[in-house]
C-alpha atoms as a PDB file:
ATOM      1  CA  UNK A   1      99.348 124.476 107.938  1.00  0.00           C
ATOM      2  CA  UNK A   2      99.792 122.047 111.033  1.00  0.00           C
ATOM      3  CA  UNK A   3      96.450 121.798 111.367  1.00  0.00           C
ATOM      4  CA  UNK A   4      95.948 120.518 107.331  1.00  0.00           C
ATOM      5  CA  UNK A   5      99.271 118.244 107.640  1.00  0.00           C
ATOM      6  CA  UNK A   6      97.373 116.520 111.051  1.00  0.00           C
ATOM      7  CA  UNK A   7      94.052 116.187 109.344  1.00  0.00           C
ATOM      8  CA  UNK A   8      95.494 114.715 106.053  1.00  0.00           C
ATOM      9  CA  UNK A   9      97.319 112.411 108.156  1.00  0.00           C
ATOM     10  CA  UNK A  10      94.428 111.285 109.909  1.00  0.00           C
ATOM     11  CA  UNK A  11      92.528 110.525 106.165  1.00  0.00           C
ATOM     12  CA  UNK A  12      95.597 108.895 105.209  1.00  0.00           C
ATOM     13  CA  UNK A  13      95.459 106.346 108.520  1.00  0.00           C
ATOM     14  CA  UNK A  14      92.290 105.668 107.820  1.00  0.00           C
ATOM     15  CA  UNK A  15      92.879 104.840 104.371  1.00  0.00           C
ATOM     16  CA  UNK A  16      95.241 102.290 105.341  1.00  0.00           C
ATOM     17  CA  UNK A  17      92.811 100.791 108.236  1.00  0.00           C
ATOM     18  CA  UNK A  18      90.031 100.949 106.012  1.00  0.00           C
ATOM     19  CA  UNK A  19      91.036  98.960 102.694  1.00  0.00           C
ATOM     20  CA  UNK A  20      93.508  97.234 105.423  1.00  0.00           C
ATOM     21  CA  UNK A  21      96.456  97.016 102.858  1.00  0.00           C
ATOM     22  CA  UNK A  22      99.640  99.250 101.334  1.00  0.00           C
ATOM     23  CA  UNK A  23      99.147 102.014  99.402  1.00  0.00           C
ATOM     24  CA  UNK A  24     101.282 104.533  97.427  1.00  0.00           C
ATOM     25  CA  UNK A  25     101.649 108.464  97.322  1.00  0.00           C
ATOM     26  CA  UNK A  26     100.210 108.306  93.735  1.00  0.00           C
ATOM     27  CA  UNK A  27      96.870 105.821  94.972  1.00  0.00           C
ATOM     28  CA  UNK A  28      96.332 108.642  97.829  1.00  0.00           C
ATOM     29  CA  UNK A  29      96.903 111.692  95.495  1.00  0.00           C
ATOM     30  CA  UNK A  30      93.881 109.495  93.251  1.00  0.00           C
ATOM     31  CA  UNK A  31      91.593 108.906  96.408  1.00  0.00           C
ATOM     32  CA  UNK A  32      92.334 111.544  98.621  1.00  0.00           C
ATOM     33  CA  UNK A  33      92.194 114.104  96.371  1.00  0.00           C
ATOM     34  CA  UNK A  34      94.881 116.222  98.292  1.00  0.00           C
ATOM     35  CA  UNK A  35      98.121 117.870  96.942  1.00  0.00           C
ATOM     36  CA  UNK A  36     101.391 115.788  96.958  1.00  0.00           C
ATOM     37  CA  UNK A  37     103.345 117.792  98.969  1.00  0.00           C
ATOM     38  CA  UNK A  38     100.545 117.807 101.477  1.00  0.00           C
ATOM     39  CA  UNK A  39     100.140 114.217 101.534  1.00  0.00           C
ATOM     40  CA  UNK A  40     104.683 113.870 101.718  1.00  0.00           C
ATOM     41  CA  UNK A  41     104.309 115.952 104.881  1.00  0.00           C
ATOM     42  CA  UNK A  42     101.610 113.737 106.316  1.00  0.00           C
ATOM     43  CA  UNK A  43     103.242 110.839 105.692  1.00  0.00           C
ATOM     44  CA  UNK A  44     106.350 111.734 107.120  1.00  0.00           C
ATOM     45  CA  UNK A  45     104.554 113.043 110.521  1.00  0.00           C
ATOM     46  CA  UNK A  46     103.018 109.442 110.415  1.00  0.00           C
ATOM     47  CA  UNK A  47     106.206 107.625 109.816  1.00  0.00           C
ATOM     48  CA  UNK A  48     108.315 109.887 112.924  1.00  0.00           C
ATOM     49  CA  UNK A  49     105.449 108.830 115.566  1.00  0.00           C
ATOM     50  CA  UNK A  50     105.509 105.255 114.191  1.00  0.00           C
ATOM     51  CA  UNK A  51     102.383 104.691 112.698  1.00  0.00           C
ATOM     52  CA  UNK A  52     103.199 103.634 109.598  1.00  0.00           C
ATOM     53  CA  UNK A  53     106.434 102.044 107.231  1.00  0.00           C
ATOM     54  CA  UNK A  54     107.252 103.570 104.500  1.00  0.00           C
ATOM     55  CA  UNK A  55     109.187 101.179 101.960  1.00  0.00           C
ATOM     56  CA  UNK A  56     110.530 101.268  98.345  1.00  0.00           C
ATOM     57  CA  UNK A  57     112.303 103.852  96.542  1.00  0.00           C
ATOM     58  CA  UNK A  58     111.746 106.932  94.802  1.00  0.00           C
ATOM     59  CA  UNK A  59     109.226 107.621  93.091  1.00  0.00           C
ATOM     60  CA  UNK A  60     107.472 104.396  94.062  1.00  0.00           C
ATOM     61  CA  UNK A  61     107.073 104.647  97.816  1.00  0.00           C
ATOM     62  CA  UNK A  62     104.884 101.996  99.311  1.00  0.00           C
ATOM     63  CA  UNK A  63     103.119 103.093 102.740  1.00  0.00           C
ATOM     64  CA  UNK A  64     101.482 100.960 105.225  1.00  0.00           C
ATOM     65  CA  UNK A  65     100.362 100.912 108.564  1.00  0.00           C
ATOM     66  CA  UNK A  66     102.835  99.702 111.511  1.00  0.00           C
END
């Protein structure tokens, strides 16, 4: 499962870096095409090493690179 949460994570950073802009658990779910709770998990392992800011409240979390 490590292994899924790190490549997700990876997809997600790119994301960001690629459209170069915020994004929200609900526009990755769309794009990504990944499970929410794998795509919670990856955000959280990019928020502890500092990658990226996660702002906003539940449900309407707003992510975006550091």
């Amino acid at each position: 499962m490590i292994t899924r949460i790190g490549i997700v994570a990876g997809e997600i950073w790119n994301y960001l870096d690629n459209h170069n802009r915020s994004a929200t658990i609900t526009e990755f779910e769309s794009d990504l095409q990944k499970p929410r709770d794998l795509i919670l998990m990856s955000v959280g392992w990019l928020a502890r090493e500092g990658h990226v800011v996660v702002d906003g409240d539940f449900p309407n979390y707003v992510i975006k690179l550091k």
